[in-house]
C-alpha atoms as a PDB file:
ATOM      1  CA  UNK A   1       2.971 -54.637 -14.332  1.00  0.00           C
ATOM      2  CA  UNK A   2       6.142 -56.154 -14.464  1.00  0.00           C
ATOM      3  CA  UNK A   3       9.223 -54.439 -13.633  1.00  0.00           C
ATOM      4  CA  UNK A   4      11.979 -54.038 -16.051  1.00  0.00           C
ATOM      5  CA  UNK A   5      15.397 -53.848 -14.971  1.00  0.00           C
ATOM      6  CA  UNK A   6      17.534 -52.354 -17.299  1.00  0.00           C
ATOM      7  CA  UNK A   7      21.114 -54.248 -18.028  1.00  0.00           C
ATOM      8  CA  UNK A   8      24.171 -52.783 -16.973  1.00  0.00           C
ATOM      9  CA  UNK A   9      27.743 -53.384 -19.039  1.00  0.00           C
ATOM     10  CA  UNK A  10      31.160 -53.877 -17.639  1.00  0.00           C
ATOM     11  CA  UNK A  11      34.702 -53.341 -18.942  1.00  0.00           C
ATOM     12  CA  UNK A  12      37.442 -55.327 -18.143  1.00  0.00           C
ATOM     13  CA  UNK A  13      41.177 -56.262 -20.071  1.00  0.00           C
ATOM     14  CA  UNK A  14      40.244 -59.612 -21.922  1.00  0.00           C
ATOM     15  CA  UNK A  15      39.403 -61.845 -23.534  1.00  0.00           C
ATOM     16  CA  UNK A  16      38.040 -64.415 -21.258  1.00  0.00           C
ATOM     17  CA  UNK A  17      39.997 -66.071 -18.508  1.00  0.00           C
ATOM     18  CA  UNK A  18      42.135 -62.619 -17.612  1.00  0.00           C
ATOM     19  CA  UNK A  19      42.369 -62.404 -13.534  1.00  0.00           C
ATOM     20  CA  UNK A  20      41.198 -58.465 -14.781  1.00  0.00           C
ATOM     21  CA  UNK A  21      37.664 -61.196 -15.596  1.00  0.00           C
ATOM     22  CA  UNK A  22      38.089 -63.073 -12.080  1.00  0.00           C
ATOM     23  CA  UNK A  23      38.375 -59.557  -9.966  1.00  0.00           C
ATOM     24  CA  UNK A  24      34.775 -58.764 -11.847  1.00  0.00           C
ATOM     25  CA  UNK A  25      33.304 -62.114 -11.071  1.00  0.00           C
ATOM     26  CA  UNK A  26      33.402 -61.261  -7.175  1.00  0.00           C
ATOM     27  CA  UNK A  27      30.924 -58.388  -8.259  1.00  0.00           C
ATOM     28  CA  UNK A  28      27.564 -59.265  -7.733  1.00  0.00           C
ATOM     29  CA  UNK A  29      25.787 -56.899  -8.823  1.00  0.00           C
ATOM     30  CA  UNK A  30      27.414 -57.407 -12.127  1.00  0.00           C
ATOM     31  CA  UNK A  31      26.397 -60.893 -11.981  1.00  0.00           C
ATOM     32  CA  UNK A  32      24.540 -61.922 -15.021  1.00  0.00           C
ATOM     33  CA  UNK A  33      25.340 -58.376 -17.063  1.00  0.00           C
ATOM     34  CA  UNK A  34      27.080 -57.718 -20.276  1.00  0.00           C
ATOM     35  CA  UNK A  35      30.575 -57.718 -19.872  1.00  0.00           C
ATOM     36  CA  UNK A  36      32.379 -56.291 -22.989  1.00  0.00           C
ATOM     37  CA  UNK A  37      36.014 -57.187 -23.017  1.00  0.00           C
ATOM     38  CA  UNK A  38      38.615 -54.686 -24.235  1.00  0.00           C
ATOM     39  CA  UNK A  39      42.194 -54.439 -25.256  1.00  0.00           C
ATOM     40  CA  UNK A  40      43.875 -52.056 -21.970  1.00  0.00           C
ATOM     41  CA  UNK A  41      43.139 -49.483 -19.682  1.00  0.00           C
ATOM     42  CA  UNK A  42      42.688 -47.004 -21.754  1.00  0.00           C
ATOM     43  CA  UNK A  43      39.661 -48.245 -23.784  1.00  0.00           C
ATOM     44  CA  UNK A  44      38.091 -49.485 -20.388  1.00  0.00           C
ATOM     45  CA  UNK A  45      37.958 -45.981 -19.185  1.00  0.00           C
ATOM     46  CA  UNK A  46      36.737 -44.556 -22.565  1.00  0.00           C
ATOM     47  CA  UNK A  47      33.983 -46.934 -22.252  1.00  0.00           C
ATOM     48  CA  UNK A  48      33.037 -45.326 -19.132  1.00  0.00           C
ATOM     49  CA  UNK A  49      33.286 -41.926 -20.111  1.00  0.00           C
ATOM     50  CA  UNK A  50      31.977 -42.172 -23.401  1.00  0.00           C
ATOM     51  CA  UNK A  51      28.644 -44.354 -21.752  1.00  0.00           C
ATOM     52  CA  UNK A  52      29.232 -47.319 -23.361  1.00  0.00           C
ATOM     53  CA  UNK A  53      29.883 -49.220 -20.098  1.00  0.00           C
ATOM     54  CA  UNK A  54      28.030 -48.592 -16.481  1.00  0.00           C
ATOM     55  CA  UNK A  55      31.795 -49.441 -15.005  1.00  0.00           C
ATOM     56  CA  UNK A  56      35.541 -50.652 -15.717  1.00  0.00           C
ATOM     57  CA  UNK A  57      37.498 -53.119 -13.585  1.00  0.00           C
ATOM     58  CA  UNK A  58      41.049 -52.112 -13.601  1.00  0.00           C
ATOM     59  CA  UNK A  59      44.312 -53.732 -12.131  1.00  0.00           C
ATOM     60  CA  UNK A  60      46.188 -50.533 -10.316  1.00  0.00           C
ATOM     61  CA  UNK A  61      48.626 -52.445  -7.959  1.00  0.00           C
ATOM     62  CA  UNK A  62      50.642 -55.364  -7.487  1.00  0.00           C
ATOM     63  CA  UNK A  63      52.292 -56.968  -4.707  1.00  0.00           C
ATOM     64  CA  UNK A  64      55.641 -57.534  -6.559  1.00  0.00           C
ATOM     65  CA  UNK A  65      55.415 -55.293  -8.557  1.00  0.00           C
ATOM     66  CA  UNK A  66      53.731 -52.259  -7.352  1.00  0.00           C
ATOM     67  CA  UNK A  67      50.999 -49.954  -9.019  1.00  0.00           C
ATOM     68  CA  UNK A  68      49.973 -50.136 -12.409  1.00  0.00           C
ATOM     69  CA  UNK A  69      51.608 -47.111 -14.398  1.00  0.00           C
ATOM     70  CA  UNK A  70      49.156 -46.918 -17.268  1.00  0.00           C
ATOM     71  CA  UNK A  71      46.339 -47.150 -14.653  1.00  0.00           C
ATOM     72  CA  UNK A  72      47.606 -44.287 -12.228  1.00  0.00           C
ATOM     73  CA  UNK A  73      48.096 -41.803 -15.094  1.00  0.00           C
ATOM     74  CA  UNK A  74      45.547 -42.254 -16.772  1.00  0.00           C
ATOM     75  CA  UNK A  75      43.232 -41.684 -13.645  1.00  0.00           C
ATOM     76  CA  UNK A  76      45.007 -38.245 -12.843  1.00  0.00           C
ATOM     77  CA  UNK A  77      44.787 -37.075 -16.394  1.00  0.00           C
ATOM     78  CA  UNK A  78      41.389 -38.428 -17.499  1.00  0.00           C
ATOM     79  CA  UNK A  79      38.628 -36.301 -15.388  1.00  0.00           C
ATOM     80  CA  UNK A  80      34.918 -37.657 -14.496  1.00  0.00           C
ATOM     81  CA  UNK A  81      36.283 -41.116 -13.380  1.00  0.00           C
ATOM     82  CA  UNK A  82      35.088 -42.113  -9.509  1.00  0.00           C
ATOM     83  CA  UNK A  83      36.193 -45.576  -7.739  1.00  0.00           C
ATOM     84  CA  UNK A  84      33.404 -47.116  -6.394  1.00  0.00           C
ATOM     85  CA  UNK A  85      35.376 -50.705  -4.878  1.00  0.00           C
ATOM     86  CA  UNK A  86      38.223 -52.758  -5.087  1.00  0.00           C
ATOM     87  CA  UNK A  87      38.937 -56.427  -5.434  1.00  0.00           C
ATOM     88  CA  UNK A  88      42.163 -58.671  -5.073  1.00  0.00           C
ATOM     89  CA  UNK A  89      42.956 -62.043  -7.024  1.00  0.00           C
ATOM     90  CA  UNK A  90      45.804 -64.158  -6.274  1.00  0.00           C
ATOM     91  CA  UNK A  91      48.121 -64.119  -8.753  1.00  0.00           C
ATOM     92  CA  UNK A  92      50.002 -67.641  -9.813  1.00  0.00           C
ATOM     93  CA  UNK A  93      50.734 -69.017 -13.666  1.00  0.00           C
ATOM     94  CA  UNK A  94      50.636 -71.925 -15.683  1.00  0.00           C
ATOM     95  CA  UNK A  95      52.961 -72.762 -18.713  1.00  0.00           C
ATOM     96  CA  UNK A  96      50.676 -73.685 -21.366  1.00  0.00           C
ATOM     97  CA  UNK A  97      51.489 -75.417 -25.010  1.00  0.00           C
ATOM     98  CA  UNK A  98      49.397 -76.703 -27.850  1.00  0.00           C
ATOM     99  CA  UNK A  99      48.600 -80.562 -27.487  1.00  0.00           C
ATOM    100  CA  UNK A 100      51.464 -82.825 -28.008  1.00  0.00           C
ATOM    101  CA  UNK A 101      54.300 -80.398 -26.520  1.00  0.00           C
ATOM    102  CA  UNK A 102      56.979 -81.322 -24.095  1.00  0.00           C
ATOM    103  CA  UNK A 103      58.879 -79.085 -21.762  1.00  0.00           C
ATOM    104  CA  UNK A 104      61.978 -79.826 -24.089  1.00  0.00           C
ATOM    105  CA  UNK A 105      60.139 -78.667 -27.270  1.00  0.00           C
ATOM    106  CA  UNK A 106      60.096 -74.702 -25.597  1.00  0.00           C
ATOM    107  CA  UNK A 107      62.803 -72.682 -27.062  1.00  0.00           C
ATOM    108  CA  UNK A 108      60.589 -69.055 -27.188  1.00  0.00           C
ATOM    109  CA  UNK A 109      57.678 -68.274 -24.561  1.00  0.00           C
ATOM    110  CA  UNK A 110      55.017 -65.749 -24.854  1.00  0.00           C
ATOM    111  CA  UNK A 111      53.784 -63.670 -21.944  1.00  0.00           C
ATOM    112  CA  UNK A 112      52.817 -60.414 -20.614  1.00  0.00           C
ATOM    113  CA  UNK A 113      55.930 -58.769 -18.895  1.00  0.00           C
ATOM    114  CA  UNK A 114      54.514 -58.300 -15.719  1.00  0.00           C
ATOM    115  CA  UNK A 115      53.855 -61.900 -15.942  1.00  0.00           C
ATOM    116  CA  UNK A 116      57.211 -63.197 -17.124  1.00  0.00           C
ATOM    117  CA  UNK A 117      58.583 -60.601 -13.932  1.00  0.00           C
ATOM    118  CA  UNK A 118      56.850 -62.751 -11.659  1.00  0.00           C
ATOM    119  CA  UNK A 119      58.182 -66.186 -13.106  1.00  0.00           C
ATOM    120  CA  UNK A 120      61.869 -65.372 -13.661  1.00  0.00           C
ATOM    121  CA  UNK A 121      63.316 -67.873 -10.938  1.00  0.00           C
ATOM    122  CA  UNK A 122      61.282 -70.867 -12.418  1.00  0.00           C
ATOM    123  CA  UNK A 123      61.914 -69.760 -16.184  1.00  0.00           C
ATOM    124  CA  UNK A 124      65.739 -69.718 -15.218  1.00  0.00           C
ATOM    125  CA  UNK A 125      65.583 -73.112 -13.442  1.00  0.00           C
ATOM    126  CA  UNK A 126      63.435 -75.678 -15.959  1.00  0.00           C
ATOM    127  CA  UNK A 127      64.239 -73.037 -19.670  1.00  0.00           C
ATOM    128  CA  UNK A 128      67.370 -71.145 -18.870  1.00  0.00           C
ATOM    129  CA  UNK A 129      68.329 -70.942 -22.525  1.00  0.00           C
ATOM    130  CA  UNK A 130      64.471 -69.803 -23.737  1.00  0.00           C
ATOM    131  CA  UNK A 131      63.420 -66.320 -25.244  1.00  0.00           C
ATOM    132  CA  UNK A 132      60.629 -63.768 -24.388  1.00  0.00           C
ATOM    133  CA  UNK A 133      58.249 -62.384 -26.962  1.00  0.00           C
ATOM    134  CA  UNK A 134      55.495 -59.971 -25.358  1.00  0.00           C
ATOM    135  CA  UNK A 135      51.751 -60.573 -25.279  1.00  0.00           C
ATOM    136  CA  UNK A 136      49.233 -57.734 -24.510  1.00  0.00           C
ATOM    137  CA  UNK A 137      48.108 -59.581 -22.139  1.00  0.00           C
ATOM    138  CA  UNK A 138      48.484 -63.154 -20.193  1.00  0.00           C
ATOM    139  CA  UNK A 139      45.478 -64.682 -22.357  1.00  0.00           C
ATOM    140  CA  UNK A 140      46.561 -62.802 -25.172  1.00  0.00           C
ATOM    141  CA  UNK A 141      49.877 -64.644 -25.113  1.00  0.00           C
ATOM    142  CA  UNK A 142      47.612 -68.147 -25.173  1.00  0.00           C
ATOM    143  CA  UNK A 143      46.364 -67.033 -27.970  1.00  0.00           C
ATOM    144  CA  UNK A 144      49.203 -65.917 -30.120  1.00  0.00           C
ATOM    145  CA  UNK A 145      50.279 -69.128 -29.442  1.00  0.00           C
ATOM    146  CA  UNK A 146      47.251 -70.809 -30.983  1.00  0.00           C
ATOM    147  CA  UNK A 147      46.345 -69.086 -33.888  1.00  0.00           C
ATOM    148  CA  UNK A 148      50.236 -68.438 -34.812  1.00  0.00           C
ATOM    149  CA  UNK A 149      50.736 -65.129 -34.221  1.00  0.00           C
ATOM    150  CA  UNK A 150      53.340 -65.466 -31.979  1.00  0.00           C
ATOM    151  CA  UNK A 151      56.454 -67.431 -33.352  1.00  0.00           C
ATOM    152  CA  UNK A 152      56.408 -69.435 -29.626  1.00  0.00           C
ATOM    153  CA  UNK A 153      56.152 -72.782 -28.559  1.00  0.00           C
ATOM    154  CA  UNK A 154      54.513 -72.267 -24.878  1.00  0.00           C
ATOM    155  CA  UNK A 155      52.759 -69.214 -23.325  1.00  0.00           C
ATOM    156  CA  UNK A 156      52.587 -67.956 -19.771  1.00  0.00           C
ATOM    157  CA  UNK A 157      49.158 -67.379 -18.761  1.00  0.00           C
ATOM    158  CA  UNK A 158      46.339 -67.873 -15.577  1.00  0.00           C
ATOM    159  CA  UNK A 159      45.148 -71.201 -14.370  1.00  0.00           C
ATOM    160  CA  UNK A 160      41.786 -70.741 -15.855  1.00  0.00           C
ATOM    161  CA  UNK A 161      43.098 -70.659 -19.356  1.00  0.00           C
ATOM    162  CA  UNK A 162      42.081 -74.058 -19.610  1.00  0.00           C
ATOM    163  CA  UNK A 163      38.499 -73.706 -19.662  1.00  0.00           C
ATOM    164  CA  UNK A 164      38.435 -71.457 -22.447  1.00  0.00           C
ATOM    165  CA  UNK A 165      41.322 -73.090 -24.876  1.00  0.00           C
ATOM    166  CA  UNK A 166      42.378 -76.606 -25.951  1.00  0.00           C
ATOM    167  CA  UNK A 167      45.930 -76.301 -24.520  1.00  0.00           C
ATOM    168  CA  UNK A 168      48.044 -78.579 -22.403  1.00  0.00           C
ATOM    169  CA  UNK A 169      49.654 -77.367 -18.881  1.00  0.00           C
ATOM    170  CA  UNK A 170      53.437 -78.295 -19.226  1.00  0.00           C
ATOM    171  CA  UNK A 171      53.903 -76.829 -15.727  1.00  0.00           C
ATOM    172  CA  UNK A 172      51.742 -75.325 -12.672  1.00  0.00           C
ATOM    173  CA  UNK A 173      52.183 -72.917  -9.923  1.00  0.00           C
ATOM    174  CA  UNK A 174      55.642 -71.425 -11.751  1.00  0.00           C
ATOM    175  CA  UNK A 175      55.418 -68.086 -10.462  1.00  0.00           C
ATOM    176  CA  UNK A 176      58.161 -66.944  -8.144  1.00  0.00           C
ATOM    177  CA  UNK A 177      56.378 -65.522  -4.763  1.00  0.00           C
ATOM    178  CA  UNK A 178      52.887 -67.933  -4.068  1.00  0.00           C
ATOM    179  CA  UNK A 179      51.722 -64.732  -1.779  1.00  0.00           C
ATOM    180  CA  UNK A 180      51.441 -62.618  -5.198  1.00  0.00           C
ATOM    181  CA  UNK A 181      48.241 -60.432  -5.350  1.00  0.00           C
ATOM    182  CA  UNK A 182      46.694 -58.022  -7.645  1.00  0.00           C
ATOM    183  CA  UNK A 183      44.601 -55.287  -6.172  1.00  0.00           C
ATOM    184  CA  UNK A 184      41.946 -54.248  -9.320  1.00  0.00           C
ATOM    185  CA  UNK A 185      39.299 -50.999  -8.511  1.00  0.00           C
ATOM    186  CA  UNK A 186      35.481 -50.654 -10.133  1.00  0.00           C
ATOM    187  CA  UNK A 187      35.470 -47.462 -12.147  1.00  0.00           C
ATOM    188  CA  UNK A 188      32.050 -45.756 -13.103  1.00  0.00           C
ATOM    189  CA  UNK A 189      31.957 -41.849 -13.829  1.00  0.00           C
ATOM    190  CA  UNK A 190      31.858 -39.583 -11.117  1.00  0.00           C
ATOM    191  CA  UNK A 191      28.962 -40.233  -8.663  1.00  0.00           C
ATOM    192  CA  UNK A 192      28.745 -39.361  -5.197  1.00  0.00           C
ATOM    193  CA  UNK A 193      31.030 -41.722  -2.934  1.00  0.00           C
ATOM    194  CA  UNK A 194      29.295 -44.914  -1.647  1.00  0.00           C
ATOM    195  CA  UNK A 195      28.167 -44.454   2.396  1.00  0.00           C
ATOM    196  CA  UNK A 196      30.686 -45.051   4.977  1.00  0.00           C
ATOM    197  CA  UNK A 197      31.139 -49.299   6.240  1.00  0.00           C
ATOM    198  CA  UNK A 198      34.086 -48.520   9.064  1.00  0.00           C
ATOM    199  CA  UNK A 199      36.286 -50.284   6.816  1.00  0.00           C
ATOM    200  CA  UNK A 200      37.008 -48.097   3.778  1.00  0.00           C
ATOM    201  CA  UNK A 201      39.699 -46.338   2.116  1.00  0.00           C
ATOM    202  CA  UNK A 202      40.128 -42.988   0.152  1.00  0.00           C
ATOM    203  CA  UNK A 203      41.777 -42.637  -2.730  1.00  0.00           C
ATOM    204  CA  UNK A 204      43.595 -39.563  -4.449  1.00  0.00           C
ATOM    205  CA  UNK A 205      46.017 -38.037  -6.775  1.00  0.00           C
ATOM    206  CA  UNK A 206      48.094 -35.096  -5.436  1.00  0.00           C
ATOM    207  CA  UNK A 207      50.785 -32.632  -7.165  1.00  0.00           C
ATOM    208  CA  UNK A 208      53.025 -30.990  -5.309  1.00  0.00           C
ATOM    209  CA  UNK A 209      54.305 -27.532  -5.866  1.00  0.00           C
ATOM    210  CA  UNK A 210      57.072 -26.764  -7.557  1.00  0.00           C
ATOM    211  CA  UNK A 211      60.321 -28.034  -5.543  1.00  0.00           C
ATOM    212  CA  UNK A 212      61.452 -26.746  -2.144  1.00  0.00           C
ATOM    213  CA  UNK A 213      62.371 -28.441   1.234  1.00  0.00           C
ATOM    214  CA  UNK A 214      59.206 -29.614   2.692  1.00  0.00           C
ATOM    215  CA  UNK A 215      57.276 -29.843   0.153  1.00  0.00           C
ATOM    216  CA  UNK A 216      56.595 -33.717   0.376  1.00  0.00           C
ATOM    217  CA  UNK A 217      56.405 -33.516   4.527  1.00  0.00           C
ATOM    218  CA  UNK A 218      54.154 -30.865   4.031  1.00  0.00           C
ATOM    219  CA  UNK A 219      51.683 -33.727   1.987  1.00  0.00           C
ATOM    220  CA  UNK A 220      52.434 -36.589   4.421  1.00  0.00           C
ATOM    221  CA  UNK A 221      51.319 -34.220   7.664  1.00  0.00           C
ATOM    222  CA  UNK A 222      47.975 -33.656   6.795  1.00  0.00           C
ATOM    223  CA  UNK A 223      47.109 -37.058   7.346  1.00  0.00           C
ATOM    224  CA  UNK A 224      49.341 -37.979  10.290  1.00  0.00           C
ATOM    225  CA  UNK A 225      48.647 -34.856  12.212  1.00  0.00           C
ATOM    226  CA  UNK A 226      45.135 -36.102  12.440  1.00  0.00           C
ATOM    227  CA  UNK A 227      45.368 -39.469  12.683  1.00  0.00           C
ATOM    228  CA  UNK A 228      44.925 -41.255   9.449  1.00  0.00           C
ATOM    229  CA  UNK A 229      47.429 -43.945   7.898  1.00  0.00           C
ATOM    230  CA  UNK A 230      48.364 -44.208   4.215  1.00  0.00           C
ATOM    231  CA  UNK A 231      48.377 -47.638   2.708  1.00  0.00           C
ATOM    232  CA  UNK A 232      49.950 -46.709  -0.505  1.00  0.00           C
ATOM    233  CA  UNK A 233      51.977 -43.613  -1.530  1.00  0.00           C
ATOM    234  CA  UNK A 234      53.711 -43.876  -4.639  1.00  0.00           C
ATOM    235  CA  UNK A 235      55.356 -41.141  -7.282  1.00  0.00           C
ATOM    236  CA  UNK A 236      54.945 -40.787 -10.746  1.00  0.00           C
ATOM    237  CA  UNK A 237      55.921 -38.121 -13.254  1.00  0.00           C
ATOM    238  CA  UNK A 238      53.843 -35.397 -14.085  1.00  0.00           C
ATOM    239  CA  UNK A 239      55.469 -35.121 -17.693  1.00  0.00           C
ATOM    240  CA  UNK A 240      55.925 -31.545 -17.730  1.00  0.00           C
ATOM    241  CA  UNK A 241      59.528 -30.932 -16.631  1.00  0.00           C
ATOM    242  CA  UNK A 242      61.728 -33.316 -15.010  1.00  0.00           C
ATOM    243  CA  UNK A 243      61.845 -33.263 -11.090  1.00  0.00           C
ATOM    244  CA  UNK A 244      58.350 -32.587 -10.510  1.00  0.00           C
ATOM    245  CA  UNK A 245      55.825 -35.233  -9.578  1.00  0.00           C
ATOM    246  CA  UNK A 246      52.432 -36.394  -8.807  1.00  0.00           C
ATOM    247  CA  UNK A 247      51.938 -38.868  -5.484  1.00  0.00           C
ATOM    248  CA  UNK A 248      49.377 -41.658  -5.890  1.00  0.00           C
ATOM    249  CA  UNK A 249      47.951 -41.891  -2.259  1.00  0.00           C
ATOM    250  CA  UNK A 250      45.195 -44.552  -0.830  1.00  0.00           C
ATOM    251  CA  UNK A 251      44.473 -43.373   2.986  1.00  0.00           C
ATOM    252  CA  UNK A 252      42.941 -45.697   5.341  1.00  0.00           C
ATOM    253  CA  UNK A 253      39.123 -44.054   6.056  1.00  0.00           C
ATOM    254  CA  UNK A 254      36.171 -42.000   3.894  1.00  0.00           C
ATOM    255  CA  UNK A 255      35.873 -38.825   3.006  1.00  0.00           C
ATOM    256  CA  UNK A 256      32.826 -37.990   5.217  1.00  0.00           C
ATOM    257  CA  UNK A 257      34.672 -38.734   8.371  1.00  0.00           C
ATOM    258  CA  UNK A 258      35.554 -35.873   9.902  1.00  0.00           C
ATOM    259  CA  UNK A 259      39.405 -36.221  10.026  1.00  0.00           C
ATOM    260  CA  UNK A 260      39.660 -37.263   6.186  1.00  0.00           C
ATOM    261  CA  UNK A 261      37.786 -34.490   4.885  1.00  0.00           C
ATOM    262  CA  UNK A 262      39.669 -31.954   7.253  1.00  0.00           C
ATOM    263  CA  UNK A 263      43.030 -33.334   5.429  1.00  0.00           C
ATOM    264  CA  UNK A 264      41.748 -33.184   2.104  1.00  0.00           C
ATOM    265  CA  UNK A 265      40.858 -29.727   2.731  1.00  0.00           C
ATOM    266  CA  UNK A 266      44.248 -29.304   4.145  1.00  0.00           C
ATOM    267  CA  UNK A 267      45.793 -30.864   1.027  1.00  0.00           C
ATOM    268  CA  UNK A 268      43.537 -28.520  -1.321  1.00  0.00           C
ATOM    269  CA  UNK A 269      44.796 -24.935   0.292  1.00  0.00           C
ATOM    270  CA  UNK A 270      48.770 -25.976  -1.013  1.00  0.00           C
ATOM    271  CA  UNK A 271      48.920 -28.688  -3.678  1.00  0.00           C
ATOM    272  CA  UNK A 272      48.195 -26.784  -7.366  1.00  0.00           C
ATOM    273  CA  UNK A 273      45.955 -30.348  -8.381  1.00  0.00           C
ATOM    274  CA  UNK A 274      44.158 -32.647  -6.210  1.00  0.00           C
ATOM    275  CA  UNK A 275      42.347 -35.538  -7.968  1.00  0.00           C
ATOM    276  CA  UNK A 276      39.576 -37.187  -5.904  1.00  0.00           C
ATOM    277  CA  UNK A 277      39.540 -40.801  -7.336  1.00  0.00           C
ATOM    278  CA  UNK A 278      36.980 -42.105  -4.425  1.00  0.00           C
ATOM    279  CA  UNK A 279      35.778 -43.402  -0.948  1.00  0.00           C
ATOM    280  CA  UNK A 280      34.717 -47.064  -1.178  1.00  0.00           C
ATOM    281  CA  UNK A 281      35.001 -50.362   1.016  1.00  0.00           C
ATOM    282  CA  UNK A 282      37.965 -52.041   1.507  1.00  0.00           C
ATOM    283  CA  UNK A 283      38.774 -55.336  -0.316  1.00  0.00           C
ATOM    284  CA  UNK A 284      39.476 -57.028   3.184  1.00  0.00           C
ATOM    285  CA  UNK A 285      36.477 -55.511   4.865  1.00  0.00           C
ATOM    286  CA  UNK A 286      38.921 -54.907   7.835  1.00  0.00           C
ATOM    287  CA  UNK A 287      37.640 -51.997  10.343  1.00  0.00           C
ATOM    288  CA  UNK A 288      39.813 -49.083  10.271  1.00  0.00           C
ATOM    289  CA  UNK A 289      41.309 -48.089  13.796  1.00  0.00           C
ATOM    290  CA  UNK A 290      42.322 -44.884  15.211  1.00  0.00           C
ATOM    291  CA  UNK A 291      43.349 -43.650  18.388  1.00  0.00           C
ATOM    292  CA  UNK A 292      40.518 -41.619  20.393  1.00  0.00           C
ATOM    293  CA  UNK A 293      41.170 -38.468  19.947  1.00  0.00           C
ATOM    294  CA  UNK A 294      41.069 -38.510  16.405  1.00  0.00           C
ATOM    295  CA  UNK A 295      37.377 -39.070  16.235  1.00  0.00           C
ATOM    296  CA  UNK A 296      34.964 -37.893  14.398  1.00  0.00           C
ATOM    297  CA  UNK A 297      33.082 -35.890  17.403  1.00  0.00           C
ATOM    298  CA  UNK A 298      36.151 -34.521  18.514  1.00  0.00           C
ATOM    299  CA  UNK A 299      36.882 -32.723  15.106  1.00  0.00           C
ATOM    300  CA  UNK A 300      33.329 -31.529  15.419  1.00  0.00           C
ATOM    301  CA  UNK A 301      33.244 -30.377  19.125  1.00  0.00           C
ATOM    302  CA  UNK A 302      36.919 -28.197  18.107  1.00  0.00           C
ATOM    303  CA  UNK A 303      34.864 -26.620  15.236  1.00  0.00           C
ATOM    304  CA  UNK A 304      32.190 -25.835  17.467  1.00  0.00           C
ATOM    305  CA  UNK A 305      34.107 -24.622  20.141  1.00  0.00           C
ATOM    306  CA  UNK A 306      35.678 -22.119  17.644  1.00  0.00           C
ATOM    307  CA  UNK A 307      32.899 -20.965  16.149  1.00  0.00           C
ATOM    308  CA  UNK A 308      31.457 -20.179  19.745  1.00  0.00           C
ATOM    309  CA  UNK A 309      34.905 -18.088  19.906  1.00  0.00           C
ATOM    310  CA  UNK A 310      33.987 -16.151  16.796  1.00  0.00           C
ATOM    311  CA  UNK A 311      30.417 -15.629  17.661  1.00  0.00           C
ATOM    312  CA  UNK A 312      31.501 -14.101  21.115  1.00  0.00           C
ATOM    313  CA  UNK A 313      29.369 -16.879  23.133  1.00  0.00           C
ATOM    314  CA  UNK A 314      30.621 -17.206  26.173  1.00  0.00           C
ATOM    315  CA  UNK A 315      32.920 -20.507  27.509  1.00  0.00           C
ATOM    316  CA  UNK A 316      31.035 -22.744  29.442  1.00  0.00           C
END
């Protein structure tokens, strides 16, 4: 009898050619799937949620600049999400134009504004006199373009716009830093965490309590008194009342080694709202290192030893 394997879809910011599409393309298990394009982050995660969609790939950093707001709130306000992996795509741009356009024809460009950020030194250089009208997205400002939606005369978009559209490329490589990467994460609904490779990372949202001095020290101790680096630790507002925050934190290590889980637990008897967002493998496979006595053995021999204490056994 033959075996039927049932077809999985994927969520990502389109339309087609988005770097949100070239993150998903290093995927393989979503090789040859439905991928269903949407319009932001939002409807990517409502996808998943809602079971319309196996996963989502979402941008939620950038090397310029920084994490993805829209991404990072909605993930601490929208339970039942889970990161599964993460995926980086170097970032560069293209100015693109209908056929027959010259660089001196450009008076207004569309783009994304993260995109027109990240191209402000070239954009001041060759079309210091141009405007700015904002696109949804980088392919979405292509497209504006074409179909007249956008009152431009050249967009701002990926290299790989050109497969998809009948534009020309007035100009190449134009954004400002060539070491600019975007860091995008797999999203299904909550599952259990995939098993441990030595290189992975553990994501999280954490509150703090209200204000006093401390508070944030308090956070960042759990992991350094055991050992454990954070790779990203960044603030955003809870909303509620002004001065308090939520910290976006991505800790080097999973969540079933030892030290990890004894600082999430830490984390969990003083912050009012942790969000577990996931243990997965690392984008740059690279083996996380920590010093000895920080392994995971030695957490367990120290619980052992204590619960010998308790149980009146005697010291050997």
């Amino acid at each position: 009898m033959k075996r039927v394997t049932e077809r999985r879809t994927y969520s990502y910011l389109g339309p087609a050619g988005t770097f949100t599409e070239a993150a998903l393309e290093q995927v393989a298990e979503a090789r040859g799937q439905d991928w269903r394009p949407v319009h932001n982050a939002g409807e990517a995660f409502a996808d998943v949620l809602e079971g319309r969609s196996h996963a989502a790939m979402i941008a939620i950093e950038n090397s310029i600049e920084g994490g993805v707001s829209t991404t990072q709130d909605a993930l601490a306000t929208l339970p039942g999400l889970r990161i599964i992996g993460e995926y980086l795509v170097k970032v560069n741009f293209v100015l693109v134009a209908p056929r027959g356009t010259t660089l001196d024809d450009v008076q207004v460009i569309a783009a994304h504004p993260v995109a027109y950020a990240q191209c402000h030194g070239w954009l001041g250089e060759h079309l210091p006199a141009h405007s700015h009208v904002p696109a949804a997205s980088n392919v979405a400002s292509a497209i504006g373009m074409l179909d007249g939606s956008l009152p431009v005369q050249a967009a701002i978009a990926p290299p790989g716009i050109v497969r998809h559209y009948d534009v020309d490329v007035l100009a190449s490589e134009i954004g400002d830093n060539a070491q600019a990467v975007t860091r995008f994460v797999l999203v299904t609904r909550v599952s259990p965490p995939p098993e441990p490779t030595g290189a992975d990372k553990t994501s999280m949202i954490v509150e703090l309590p209200h204000d006093h001095p401390g508070a944030l020290l308090e956070l960042l101790e759990q992991f350094s008194t055991r050992g454990i680096n954070l790779s990203l630790i960044e603030s955003r507002p809870i909303g509620d009342e002004l001065g308090r925050y939520r910290f976006v934190l991505d800790a080097d290590g999973h969540i079933e080694h030892e030290r990890m889980a004894d600082a999430v637990l830490g984390i969990r008897r003083f912050s009012p709202r942790v969000v577990f967002l996931g243990s997965y493998p690392r984008a740059d496979r690279q083996i996380v290192q920590y010093p000895e006595r920080y392994a995971d053995e030695i957490f367990v021999e120290a619980r052992d030893w204590l619960r010998g204490i308790l149980s009146g056994e005697p010291e050997a």
